[in-house]
Protein backbone atom coordinates (compact mmCIF):
# COMPACT_ATOMS: atom_id res chain seq x y z
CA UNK A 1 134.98 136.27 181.86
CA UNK A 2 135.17 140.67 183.18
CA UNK A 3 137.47 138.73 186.33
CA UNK A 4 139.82 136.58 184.23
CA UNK A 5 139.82 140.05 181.81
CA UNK A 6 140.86 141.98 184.85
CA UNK A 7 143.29 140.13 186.02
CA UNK A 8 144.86 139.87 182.54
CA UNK A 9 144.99 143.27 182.41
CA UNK A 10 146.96 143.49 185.54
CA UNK A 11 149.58 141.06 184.82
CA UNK A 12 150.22 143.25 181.35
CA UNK A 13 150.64 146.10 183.34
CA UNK A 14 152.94 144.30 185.73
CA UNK A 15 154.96 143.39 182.64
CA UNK A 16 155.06 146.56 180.92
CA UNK A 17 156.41 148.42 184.49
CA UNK A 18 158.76 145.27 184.93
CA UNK A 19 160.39 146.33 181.29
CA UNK A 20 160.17 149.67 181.99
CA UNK A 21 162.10 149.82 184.92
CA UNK A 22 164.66 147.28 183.65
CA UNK A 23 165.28 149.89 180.10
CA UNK A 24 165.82 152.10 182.83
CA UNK A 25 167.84 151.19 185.54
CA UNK A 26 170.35 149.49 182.51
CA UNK A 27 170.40 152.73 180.91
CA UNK A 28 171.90 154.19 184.07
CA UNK A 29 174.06 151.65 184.37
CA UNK A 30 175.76 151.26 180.77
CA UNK A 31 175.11 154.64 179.28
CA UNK A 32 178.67 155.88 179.12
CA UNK A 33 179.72 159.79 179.65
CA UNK A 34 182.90 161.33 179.29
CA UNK A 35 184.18 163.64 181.23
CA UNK A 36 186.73 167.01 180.40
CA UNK A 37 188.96 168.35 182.30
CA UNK A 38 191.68 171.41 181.68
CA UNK A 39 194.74 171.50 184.05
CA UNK A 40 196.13 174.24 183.51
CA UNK A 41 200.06 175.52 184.94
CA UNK A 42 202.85 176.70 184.07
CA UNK A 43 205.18 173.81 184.25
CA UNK A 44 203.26 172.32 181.61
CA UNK A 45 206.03 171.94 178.95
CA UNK A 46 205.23 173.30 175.09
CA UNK A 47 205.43 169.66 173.81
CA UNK A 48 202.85 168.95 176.83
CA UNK A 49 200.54 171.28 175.56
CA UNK A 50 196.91 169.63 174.47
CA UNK A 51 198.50 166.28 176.41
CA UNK A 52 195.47 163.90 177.32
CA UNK A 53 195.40 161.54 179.71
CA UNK A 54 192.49 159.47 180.16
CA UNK A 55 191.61 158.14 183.45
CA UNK A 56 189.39 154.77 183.67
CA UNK A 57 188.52 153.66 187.17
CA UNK A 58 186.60 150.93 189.33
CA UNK A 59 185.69 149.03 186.36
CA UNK A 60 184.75 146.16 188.72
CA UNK A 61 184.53 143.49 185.91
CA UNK A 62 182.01 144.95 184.17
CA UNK A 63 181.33 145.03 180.62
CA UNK A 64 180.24 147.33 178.36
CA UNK A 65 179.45 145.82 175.06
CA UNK A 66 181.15 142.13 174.00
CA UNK A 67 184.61 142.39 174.94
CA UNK A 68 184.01 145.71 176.32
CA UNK A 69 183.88 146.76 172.46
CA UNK A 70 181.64 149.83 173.09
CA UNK A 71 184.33 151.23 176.04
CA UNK A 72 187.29 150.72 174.37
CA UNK A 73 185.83 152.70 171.19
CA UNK A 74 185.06 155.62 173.67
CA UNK A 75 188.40 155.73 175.02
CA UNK A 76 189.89 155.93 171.88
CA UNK A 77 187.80 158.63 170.84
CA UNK A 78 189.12 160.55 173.38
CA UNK A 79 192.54 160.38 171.61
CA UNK A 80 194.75 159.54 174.65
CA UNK A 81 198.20 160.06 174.76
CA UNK A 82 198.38 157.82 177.50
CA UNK A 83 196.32 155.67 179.90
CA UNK A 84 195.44 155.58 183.51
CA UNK A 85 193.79 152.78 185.71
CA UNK A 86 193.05 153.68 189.13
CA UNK A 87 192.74 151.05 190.45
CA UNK A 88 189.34 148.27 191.42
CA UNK A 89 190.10 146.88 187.87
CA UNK A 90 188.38 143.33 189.04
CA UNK A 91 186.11 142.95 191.77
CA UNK A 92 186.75 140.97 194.64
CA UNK A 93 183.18 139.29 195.03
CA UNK A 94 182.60 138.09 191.62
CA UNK A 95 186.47 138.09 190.37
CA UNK A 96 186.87 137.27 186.29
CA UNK A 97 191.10 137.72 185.88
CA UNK A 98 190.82 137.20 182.16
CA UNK A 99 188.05 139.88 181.32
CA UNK A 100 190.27 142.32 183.25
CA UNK A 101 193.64 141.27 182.00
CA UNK A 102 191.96 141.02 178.05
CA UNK A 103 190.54 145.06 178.62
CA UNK A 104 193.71 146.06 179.51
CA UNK A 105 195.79 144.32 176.98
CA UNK A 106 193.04 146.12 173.89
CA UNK A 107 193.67 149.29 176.10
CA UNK A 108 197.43 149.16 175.79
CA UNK A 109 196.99 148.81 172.22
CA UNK A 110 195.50 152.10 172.23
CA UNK A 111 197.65 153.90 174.10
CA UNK A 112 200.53 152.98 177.14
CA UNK A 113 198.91 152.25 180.06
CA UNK A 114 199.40 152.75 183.64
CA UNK A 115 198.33 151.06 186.89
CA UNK A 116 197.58 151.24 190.32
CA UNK A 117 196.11 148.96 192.93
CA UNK A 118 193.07 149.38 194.55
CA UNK A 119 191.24 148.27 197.85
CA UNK A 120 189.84 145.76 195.47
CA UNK A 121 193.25 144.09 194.37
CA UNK A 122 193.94 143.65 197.95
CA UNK A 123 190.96 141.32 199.01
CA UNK A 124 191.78 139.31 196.15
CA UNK A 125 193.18 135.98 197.31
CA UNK A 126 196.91 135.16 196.70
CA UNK A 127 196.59 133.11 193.28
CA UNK A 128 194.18 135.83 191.98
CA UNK A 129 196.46 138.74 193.24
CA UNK A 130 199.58 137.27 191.43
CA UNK A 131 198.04 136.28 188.03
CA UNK A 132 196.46 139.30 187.61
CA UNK A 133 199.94 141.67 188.62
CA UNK A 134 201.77 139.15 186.19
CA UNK A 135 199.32 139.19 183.56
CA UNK A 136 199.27 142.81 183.44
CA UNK A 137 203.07 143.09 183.18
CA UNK A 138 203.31 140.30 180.72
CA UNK A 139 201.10 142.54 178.37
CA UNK A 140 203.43 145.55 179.29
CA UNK A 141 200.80 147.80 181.10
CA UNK A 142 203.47 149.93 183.84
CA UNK A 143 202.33 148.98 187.28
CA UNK A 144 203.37 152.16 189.91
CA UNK A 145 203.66 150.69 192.84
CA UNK A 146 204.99 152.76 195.31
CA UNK A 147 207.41 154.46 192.00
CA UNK A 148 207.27 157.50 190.07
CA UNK A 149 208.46 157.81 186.41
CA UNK A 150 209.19 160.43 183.71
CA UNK A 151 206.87 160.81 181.20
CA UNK A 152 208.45 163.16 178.01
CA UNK A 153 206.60 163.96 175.22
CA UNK A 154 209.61 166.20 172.76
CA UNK A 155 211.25 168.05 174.78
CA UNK A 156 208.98 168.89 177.77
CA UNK A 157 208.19 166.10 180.40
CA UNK A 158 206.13 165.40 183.41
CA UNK A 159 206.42 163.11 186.65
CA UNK A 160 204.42 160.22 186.61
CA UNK A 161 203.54 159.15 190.35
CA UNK A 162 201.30 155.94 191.61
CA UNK A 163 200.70 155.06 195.36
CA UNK A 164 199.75 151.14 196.44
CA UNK A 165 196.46 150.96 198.07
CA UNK A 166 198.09 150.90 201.35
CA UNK A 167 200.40 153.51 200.89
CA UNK A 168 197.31 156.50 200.33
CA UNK A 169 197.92 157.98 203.97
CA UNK A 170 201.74 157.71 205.30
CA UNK A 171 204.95 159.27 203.93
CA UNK A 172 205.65 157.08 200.79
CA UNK A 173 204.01 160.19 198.55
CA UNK A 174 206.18 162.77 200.11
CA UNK A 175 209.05 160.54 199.36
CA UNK A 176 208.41 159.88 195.43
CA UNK A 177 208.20 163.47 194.82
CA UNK A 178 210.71 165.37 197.30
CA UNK A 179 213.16 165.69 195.03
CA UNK A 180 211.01 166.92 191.89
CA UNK A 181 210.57 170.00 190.62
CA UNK A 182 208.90 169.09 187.70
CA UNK A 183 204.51 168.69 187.54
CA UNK A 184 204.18 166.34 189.09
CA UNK A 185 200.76 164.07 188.44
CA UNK A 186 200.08 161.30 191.00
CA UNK A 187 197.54 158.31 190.37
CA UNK A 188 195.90 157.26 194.12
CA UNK A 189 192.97 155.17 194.15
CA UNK A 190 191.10 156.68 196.90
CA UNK A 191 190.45 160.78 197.01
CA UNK A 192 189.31 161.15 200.97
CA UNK A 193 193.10 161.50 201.48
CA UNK A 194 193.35 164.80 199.94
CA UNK A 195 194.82 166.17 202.75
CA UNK A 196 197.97 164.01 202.52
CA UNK A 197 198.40 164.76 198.92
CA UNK A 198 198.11 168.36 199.44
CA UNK A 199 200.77 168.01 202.01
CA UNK A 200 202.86 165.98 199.35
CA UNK A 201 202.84 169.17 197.16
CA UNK A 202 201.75 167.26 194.17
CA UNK A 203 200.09 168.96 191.45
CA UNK A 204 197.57 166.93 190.40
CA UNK A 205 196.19 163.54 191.37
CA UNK A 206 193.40 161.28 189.69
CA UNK A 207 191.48 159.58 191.86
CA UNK A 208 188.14 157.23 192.15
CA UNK A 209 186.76 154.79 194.13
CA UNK A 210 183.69 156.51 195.67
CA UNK A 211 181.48 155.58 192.45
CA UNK A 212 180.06 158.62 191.96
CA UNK A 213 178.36 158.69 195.60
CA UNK A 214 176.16 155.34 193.93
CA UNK A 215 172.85 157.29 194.03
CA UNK A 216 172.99 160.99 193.26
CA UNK A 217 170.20 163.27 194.22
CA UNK A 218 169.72 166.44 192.48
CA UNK A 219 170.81 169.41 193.84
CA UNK A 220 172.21 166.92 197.02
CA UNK A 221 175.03 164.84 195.62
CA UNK A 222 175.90 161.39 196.25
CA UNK A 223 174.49 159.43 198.90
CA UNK A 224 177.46 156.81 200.07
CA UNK A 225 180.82 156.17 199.37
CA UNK A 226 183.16 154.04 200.85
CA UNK A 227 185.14 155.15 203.89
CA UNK A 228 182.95 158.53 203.39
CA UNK A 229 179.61 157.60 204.24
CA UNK A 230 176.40 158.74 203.55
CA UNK A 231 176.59 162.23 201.80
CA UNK A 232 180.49 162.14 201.18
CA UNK A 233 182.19 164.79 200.17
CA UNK A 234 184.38 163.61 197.67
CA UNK A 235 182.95 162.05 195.05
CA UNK A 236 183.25 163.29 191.65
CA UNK A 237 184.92 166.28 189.98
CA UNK A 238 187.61 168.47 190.31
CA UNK A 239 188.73 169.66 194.22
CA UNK A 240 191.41 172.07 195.26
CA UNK A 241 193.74 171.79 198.54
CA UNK A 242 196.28 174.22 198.30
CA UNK A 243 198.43 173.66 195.32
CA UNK A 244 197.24 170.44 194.65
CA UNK A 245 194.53 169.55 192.22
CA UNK A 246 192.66 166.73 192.62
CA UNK A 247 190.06 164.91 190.25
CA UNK A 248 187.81 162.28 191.33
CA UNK A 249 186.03 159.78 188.12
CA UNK A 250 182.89 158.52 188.90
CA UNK A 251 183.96 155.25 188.02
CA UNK A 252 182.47 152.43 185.76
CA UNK A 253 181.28 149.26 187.25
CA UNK A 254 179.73 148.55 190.40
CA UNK A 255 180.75 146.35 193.80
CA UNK A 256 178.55 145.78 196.67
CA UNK A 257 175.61 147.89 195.53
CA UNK A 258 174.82 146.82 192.36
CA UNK A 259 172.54 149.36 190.66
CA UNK A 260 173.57 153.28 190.14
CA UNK A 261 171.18 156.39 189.76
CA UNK A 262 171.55 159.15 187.92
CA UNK A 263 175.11 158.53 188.24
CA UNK A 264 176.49 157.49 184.46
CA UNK A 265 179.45 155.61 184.56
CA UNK A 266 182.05 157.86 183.23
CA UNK A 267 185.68 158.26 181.32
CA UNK A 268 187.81 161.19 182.45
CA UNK A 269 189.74 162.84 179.89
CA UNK A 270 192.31 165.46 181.31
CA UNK A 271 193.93 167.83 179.31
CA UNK A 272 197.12 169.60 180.33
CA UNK A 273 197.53 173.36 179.12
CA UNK A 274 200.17 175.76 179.44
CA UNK A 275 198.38 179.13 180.87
């Protein structure tokens, strides 16, 4: 009878762990933060003043809440003038087109929404690729492909820009914005390119892709990110080339490594302010 006890005992202690460690690990994985963010120039316009833009990235399919009810309440908390995707909307290994496409279309109803691909889109296969670019023009979320547009807001306005996935390293950038003189804000899904926006003279660009470095050590950082590596350098947060301002969300969902730590998912809210 003290054996059979025993070995009770340690199967309830397996269990409790097990739950523990599952409260856990989904708590770092659903527990939504938002992020703040001043930009700050001059060419912010007086209508532009207080402007929020809030950037959502590398969603991956996941869901937060039925019908990603508990992220689309956040985001409209944040009181967004407009909204950004940066691309990774789906996920390429465990594709669902009409979670994406029905996030987006409550998103737009929030606030206008804009788009760019990400390394995700691309290993989509053909059928997937098209329904989910048509589906998210039929709903009228703006797709920047390669294109630039004015945003105005009373009498001030600001240039809109958003670089294709395989556009984040050549002279497409440069071209959008050459003949601008406006601020100019530029949506590019990956941020290890800084250099080349920098070089673009862009004034600020939202960025994501590198999840937050996945695992995040204190007082280290993140571990990997894609096309970084282990301990990238560009993760998260705001970064400063030059003249150009670049701010990298953590992202939301996850891809090939499915778990993060101490790495919230995250909503970036950016403010622009006249100095």
């Amino acid at each position: 009878m003290q054996v059979k006890f025993k070995i009770n005992k340690k199967i309830i202690i397996a269990i409790i762990v097990f739950i523990l460690l599952f409260i856990f690990f989904y708590y770092q994985n659903k527990h939504i933060v938002t992020s703040n963010y001043i930009y700050e120039s001059a060419k912010v316009g007086t209508d532009l003043d207080g402007y929020r833009i809030v950037c959502i990235s590398d969603l991956h399919n996941a869901s937060f809440g039925k019908n990603n009810k508990k992220l689309l309440k956040d985001i409209k908390d944040c009181s967004p003038d407009i909204i950004v995707i940066t691309g990774d909307l789906v996920d390429s290994n465990h594709t669902n087109i009409e979670r994406a496409l029905d996030f987006a279309e409550q998103a737009a109803n929030i606030a206008p929404v804009y788009y760019v691909t990400g390394n995700h889109e691309y290993w989509l296969d053909k059928t997937d690729y098209e329904e989910l670019m048509a589906g998210l023009s039929d709903i009228g979320v703006i797709i920047l492909n390669d294109s630039i547009v004015r945003i105005d807001k009373g009498n001030s306005s600001f240039m809109l820009a958003g670089l294709d996935d395989n556009s984040l390293n050549n002279g497409v950038l440069k071209d959008l914005v050459k003949d601008s003189n406006d601020l100019v804000v530029v949506l590019a899904h990956e941020p290890q390119y800084i250099t080349n926006y920098a070089n673009s003279n862009v004034d600020l660009v939202l960025s994501g892709h590198a999840h937050g470095g996945q695992f995040n050590i204190p007082f280290t950082g993140g571990v990997y990110a894609p096309d970084q590596g282990f301990f990238p350098q560009y993760v998260s947060g705001k970064h400063i080339r030059d003249n150009t301002e670049l701010i990298i969300s953590r992202g939301l969902g996850n891809s090939v490594i499915p778990i993060r730590l101490f790495n919230y998912p995250e909503i970036v809210v950016v403010e622009l302010k006249r100095p």
